[in-house]
C-alpha atoms as a PDB file:
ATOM      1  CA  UNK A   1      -0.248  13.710 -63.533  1.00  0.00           C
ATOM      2  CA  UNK A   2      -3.031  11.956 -65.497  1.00  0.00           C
ATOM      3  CA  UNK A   3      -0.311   8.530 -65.691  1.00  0.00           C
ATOM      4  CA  UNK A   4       0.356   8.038 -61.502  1.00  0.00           C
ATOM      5  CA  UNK A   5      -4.301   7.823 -61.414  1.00  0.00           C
ATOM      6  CA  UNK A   6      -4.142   5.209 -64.246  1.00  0.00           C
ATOM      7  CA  UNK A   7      -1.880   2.743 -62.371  1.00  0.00           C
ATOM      8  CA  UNK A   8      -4.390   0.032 -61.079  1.00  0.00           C
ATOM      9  CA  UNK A   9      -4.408   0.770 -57.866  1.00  0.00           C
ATOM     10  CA  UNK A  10      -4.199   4.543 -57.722  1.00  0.00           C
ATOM     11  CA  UNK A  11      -7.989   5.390 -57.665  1.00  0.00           C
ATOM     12  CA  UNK A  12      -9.767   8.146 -55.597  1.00  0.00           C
ATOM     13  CA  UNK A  13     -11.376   5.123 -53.076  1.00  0.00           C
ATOM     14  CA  UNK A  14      -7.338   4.119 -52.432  1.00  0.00           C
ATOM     15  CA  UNK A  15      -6.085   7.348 -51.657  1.00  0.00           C
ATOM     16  CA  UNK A  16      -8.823   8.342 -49.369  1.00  0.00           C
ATOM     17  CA  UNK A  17      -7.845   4.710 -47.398  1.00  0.00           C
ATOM     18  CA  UNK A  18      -4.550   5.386 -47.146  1.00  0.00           C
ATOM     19  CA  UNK A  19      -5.328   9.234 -46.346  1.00  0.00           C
ATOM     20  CA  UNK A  20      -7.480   7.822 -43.575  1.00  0.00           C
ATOM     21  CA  UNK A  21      -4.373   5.293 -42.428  1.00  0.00           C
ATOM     22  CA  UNK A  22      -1.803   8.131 -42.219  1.00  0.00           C
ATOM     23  CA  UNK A  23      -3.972  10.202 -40.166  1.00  0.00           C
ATOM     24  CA  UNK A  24      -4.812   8.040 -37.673  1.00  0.00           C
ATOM     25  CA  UNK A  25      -0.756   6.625 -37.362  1.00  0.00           C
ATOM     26  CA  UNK A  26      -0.378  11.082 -37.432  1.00  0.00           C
ATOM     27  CA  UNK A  27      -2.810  11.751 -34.196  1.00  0.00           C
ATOM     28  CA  UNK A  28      -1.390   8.412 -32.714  1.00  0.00           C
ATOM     29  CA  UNK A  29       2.675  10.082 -32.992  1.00  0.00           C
ATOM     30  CA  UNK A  30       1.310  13.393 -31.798  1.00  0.00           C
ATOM     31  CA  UNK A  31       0.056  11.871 -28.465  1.00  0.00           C
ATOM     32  CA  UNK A  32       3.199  10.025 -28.198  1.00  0.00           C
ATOM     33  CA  UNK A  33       4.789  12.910 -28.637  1.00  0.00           C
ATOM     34  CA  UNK A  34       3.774  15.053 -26.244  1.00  0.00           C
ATOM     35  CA  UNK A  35       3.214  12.203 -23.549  1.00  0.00           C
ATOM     36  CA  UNK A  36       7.070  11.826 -23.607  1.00  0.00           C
ATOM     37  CA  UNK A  37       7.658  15.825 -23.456  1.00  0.00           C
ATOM     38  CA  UNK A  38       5.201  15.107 -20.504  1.00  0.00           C
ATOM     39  CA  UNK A  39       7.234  12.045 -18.784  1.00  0.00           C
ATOM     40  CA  UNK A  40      10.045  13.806 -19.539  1.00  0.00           C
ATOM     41  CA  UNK A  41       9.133  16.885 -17.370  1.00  0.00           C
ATOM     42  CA  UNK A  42       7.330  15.289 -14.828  1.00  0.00           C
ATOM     43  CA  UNK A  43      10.527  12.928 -13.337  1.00  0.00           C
ATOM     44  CA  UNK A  44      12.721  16.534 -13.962  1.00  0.00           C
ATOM     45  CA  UNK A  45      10.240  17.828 -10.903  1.00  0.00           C
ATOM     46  CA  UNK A  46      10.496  14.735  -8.919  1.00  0.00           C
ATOM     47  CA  UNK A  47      14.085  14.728  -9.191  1.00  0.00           C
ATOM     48  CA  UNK A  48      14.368  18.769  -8.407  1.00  0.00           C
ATOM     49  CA  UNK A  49      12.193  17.312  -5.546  1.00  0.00           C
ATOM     50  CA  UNK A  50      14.113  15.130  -4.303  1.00  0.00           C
ATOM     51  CA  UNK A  51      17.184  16.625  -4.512  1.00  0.00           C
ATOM     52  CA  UNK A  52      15.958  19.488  -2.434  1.00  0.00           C
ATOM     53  CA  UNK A  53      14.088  17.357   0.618  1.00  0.00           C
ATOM     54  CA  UNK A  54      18.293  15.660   0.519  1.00  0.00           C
ATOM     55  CA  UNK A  55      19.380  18.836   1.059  1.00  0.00           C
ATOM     56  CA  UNK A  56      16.829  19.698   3.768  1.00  0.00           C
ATOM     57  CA  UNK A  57      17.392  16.599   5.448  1.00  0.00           C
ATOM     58  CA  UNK A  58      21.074  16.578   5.118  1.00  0.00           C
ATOM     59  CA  UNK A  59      20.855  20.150   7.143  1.00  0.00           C
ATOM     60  CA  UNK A  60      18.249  18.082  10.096  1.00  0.00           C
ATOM     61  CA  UNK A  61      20.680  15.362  10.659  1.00  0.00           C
ATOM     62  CA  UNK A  62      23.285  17.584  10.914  1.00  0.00           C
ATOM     63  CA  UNK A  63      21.510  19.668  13.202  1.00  0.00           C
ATOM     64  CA  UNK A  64      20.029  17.010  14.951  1.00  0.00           C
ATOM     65  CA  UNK A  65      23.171  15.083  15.563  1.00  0.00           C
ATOM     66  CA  UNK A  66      24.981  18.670  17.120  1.00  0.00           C
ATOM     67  CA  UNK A  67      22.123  19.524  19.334  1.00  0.00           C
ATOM     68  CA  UNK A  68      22.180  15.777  20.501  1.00  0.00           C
ATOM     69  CA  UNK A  69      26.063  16.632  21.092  1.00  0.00           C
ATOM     70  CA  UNK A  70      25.439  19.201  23.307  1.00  0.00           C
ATOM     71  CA  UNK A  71      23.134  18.528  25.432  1.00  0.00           C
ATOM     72  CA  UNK A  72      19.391  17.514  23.683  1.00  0.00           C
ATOM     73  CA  UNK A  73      19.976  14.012  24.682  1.00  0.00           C
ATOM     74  CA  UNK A  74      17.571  11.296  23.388  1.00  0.00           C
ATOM     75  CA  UNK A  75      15.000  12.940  21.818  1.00  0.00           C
ATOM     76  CA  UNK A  76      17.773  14.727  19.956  1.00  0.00           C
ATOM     77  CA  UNK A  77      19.558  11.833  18.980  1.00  0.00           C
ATOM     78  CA  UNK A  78      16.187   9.934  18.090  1.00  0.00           C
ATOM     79  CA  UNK A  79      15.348  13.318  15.909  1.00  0.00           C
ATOM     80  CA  UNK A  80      18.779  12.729  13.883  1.00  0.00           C
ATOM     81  CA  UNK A  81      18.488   9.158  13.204  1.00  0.00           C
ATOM     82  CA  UNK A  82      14.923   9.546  11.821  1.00  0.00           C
ATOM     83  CA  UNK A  83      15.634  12.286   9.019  1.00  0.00           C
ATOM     84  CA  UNK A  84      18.833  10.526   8.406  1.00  0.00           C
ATOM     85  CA  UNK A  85      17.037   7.110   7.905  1.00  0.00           C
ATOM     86  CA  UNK A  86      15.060   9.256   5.371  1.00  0.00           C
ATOM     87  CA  UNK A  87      17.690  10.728   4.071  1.00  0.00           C
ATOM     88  CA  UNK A  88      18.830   6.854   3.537  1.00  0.00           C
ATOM     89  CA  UNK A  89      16.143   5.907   1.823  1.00  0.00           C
ATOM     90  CA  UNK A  90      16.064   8.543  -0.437  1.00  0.00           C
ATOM     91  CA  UNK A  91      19.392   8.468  -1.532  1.00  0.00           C
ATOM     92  CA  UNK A  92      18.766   4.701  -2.374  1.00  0.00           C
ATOM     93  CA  UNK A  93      16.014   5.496  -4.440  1.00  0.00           C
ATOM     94  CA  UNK A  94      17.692   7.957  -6.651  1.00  0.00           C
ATOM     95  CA  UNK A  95      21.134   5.820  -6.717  1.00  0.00           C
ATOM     96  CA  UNK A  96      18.714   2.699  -7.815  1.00  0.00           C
ATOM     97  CA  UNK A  97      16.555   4.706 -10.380  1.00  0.00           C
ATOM     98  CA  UNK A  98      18.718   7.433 -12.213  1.00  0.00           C
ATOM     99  CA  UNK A  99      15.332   9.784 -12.663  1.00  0.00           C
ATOM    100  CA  UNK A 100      17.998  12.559 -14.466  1.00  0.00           C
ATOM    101  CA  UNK A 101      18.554   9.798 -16.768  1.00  0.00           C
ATOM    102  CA  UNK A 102      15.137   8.728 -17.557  1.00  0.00           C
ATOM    103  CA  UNK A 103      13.812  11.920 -18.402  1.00  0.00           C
ATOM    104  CA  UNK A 104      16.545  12.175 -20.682  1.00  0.00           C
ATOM    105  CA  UNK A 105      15.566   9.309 -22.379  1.00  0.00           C
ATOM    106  CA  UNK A 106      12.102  10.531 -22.651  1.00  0.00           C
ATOM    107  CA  UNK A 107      13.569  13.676 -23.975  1.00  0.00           C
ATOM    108  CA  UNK A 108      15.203  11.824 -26.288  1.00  0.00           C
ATOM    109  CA  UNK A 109      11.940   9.802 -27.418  1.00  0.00           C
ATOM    110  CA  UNK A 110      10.200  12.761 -27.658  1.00  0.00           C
ATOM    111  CA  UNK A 111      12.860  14.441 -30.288  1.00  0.00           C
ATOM    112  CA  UNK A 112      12.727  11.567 -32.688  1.00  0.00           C
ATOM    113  CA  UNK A 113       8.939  11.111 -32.283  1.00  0.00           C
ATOM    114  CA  UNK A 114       9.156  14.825 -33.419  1.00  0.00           C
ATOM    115  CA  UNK A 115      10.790  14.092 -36.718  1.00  0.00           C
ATOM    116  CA  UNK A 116       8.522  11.435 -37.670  1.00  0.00           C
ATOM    117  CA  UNK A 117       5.341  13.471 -36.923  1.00  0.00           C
ATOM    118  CA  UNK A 118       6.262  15.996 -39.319  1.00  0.00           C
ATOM    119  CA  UNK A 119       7.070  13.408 -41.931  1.00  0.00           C
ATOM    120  CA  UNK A 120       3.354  12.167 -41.431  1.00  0.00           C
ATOM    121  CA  UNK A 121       2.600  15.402 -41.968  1.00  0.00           C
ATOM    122  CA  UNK A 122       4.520  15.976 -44.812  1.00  0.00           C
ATOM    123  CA  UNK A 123       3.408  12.470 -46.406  1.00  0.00           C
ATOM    124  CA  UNK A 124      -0.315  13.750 -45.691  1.00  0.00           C
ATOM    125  CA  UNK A 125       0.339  17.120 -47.792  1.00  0.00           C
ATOM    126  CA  UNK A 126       2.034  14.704 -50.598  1.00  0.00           C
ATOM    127  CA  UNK A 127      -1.347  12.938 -50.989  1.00  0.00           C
ATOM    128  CA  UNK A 128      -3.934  15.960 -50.649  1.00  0.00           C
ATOM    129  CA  UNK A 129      -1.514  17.679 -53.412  1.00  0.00           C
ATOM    130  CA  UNK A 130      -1.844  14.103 -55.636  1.00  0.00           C
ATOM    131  CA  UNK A 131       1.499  14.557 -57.675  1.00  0.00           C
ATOM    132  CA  UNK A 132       2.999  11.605 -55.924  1.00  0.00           C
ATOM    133  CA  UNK A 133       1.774   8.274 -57.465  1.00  0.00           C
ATOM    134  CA  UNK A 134       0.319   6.371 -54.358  1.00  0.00           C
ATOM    135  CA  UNK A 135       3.456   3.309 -54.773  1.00  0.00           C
ATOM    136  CA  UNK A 136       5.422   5.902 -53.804  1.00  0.00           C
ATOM    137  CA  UNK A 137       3.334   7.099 -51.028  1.00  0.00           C
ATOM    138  CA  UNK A 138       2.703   3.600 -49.595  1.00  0.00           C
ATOM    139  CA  UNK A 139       6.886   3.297 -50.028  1.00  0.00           C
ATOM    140  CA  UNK A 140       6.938   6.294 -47.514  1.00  0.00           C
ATOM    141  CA  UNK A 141       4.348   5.034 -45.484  1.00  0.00           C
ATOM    142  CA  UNK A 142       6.282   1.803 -44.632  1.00  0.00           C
ATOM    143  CA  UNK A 143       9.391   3.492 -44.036  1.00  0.00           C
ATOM    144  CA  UNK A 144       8.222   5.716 -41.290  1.00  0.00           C
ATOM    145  CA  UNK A 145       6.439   2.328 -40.078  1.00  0.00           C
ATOM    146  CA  UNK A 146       9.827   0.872 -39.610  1.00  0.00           C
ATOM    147  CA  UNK A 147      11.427   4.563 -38.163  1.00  0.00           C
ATOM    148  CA  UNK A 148       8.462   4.307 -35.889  1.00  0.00           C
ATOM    149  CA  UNK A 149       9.017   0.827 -34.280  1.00  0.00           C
ATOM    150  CA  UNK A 150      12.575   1.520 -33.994  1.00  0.00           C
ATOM    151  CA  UNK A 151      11.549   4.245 -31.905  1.00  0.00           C
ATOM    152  CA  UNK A 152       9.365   2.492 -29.544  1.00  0.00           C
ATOM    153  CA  UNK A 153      11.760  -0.318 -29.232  1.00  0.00           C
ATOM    154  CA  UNK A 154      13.992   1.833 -27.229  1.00  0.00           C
ATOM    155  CA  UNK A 155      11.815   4.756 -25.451  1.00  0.00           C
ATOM    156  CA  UNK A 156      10.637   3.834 -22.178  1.00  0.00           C
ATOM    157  CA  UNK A 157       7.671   3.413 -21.289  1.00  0.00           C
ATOM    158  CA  UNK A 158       5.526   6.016 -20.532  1.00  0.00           C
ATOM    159  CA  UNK A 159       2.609   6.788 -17.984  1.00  0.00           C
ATOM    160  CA  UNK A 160      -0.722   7.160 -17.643  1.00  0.00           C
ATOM    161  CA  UNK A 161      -0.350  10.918 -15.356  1.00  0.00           C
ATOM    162  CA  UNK A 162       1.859  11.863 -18.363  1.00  0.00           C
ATOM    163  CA  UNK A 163      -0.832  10.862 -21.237  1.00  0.00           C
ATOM    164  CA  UNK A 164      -3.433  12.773 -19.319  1.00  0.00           C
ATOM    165  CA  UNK A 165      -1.232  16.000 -19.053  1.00  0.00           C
ATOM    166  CA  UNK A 166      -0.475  15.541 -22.988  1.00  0.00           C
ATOM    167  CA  UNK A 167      -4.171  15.388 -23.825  1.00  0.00           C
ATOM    168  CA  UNK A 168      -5.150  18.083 -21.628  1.00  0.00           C
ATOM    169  CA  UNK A 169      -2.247  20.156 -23.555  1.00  0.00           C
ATOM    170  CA  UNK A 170      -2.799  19.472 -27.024  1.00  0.00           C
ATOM    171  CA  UNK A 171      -7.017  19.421 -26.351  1.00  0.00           C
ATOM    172  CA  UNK A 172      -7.343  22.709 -23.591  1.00  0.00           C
ATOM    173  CA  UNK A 173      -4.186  24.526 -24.244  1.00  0.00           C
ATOM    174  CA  UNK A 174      -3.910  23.378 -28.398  1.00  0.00           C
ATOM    175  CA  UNK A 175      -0.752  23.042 -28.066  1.00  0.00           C
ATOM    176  CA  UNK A 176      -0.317  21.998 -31.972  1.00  0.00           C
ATOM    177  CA  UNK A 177      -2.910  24.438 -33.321  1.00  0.00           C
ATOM    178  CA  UNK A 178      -2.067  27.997 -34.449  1.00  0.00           C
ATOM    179  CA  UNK A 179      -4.050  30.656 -35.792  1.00  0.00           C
ATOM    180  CA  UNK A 180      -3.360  32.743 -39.198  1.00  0.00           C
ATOM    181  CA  UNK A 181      -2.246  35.772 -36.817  1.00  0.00           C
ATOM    182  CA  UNK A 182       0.433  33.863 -34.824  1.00  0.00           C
ATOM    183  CA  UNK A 183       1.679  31.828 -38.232  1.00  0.00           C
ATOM    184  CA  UNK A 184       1.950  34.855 -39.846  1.00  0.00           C
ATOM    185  CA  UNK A 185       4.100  36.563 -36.413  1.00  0.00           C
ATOM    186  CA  UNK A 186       6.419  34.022 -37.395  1.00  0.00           C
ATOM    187  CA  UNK A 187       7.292  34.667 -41.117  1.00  0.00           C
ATOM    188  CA  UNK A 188       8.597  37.442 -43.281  1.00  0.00           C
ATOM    189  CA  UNK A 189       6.184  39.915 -44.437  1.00  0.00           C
ATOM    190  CA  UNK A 190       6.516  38.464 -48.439  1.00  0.00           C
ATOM    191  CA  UNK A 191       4.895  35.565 -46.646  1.00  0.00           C
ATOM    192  CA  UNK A 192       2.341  36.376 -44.440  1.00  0.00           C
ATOM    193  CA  UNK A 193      -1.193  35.292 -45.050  1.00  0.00           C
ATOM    194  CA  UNK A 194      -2.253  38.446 -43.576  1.00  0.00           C
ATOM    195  CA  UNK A 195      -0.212  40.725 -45.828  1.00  0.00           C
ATOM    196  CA  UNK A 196      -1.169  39.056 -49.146  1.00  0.00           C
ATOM    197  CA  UNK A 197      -5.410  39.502 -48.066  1.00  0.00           C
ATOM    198  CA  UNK A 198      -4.604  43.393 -47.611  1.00  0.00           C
ATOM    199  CA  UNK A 199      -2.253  43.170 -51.115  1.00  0.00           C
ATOM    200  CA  UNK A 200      -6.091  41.950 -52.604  1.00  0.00           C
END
């Protein structure tokens, strides 16, 4: 232990910089996070949506077009080729931008995001325990840099509706906090927090 602190640049003022480093590129991944969870389930409503108004309209020009048939005359007719000039346009919008695929790729974002927060998280622990020497930490560190960009090279991009739903979550509903109680709901009763105070 006393070896990885003599190493010249493995001194108290280091480790609290690179503590401070990994916690900030930590909070930044959580937001990311949960902004593409948000994306992600924000185009799934538009699309449910939209696919319902198609069905609604589909059923009004049908209607429309039959009622013209026998017997509404123009305002019928006029009725049917409104809703299905909506139905037009709508049907162009979701053949031109796949929203069931987007949100997939924001699902997708999301899951790897996932992996690399807990790595932060895990690198974090490593340093607050101090058995790692901090070469190997900063090793880590520039790894997940590199897992990172690769990530946001290919996500899309996100939105501004879906960053304030994510902070809202994770700052009003604590989405990634958990008390001792619920922690301990979770875990066999050799391991519960709760269980070992009583043992005391």
């Amino acid at each position: 232990m006393l070896e990885h602190h003599s190493q010249t640049n493995d001194t108290p003022d280091s480790r609290a910089i690179l503590e401070g480093q990994l916690r900030e590129c930590f909070g930044r991944v959580v937001y990311s996070h949960k902004t593409h969870e948000k994306c992600a389930d924000i185009l799934q409503s538009r699309l449910s949506t939209i696919k319902l108004w198609q069905i609604i309209l589909s059923a009004l020009t049908t209607g429309g077009f039959i009622a013209a048939v026998f017997g509404a005359g123009k305002i019928g007719a006029l009725f049917g080729v409104l809703v299905s000039t909506a139905l037009l346009i709508l049907n162009a919008y979701t053949k031109n931008y796949d929203l069931g695929e987007l949100s997939q790729k924001h699902r997708q974002a999301g899951a790897d995001l996932w992996i690399i927060r807990e790595k932060y998280l895990s690198l974090i622990t490593d340093l607050r325990m101090g058995e790692k020497p901090i070469e190997t930490l900063q090793k880590e560190r520039d790894e997940l840099l590199e897992d990172l960009h690769s990530v946001y090279s290919g996500a899309p991009s996100t939105t501004f509706q879906a960053y304030r739903k994510a902070q809202h979550a994770l700052k009003k509903l604590e989405d990634m906090t958990f008390s001792e109680k619920e922690i301990d709901a979770f875990l066999p009763r050799e391991l519960k927090r709760g269980e070992q105070r009583h043992a005391d």
